[in-house]
C-alpha atoms as a PDB file:
ATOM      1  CA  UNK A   1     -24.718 -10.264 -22.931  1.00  0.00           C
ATOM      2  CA  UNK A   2     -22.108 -13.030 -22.905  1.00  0.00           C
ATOM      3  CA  UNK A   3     -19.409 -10.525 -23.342  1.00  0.00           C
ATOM      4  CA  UNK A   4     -20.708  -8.782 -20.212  1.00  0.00           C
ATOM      5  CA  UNK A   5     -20.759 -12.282 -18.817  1.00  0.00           C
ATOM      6  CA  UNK A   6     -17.228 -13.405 -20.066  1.00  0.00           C
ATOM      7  CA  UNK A   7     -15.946 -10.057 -18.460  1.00  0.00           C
ATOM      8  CA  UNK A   8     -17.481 -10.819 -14.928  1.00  0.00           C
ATOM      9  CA  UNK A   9     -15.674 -14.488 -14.995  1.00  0.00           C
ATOM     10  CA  UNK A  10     -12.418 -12.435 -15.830  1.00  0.00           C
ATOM     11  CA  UNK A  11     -12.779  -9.972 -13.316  1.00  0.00           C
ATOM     12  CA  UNK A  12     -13.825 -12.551 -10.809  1.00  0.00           C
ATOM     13  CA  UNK A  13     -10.508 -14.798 -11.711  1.00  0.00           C
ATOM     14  CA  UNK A  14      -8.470 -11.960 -11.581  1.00  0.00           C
ATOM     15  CA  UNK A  15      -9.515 -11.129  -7.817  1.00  0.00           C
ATOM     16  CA  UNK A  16      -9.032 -14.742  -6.813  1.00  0.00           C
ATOM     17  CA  UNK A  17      -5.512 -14.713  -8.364  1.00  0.00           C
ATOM     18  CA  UNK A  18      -4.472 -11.695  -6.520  1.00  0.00           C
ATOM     19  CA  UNK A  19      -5.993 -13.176  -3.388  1.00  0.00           C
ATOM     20  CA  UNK A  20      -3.929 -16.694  -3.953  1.00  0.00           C
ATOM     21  CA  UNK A  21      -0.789 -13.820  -4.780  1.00  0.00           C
ATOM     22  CA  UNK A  22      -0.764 -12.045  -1.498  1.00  0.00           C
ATOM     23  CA  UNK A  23      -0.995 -14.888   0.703  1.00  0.00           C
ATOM     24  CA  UNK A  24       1.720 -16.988  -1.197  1.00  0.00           C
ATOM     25  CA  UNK A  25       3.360 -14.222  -1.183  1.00  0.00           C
ATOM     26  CA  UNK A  26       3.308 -13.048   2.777  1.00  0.00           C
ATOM     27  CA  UNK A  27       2.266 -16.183   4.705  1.00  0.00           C
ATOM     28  CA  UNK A  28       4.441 -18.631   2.717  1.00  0.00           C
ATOM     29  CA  UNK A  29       7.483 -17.072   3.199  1.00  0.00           C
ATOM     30  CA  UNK A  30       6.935 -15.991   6.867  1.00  0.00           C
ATOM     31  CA  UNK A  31       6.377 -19.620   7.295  1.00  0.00           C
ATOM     32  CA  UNK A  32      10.028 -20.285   6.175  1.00  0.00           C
ATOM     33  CA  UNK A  33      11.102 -17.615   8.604  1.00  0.00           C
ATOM     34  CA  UNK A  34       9.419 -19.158  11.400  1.00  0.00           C
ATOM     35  CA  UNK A  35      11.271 -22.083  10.830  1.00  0.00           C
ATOM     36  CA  UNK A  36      14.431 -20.424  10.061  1.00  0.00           C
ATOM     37  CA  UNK A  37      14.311 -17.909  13.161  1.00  0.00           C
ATOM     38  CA  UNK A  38      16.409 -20.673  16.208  1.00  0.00           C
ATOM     39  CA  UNK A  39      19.160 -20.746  13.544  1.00  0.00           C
ATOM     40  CA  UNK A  40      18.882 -17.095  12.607  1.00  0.00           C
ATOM     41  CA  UNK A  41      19.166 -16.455  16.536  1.00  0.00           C
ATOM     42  CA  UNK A  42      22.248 -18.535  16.644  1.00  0.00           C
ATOM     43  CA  UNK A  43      24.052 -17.243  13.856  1.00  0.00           C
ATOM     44  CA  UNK A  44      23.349 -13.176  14.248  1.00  0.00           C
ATOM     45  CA  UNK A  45      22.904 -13.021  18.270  1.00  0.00           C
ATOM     46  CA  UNK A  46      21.490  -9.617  19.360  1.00  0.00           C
ATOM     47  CA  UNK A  47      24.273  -6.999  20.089  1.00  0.00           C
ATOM     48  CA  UNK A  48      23.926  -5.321  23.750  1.00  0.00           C
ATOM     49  CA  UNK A  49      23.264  -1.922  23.496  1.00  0.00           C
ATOM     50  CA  UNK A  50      26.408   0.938  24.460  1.00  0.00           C
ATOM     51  CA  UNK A  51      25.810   3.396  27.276  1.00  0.00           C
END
């Protein structure tokens, strides 16, 4: 029974690590971008488009 147990904390860890992995993963980074997009803007200015 506790290895049954020990396995459920495991899984259980495991989901909450992903789950801590995808949002440092997506929201931290598009938090840098956020920040980063006036300069971005400045430095690459959209190109008009050719006819």
């Amino acid at each position: 029974m506790a290895l049954l147990f020990d396995a459920y904390i495991t899984l259980v860890s495991l989901v909450f690590l992903g789950i801590l992995g995808i949002i440092s993963g997506v929201a931290v980074p598009a938090l840098f971008m956020a920040a980063a997009a006036p300069w971005l803007d400045w430095l690459l200015p959209i190109r008009p488009k050719r006819r």
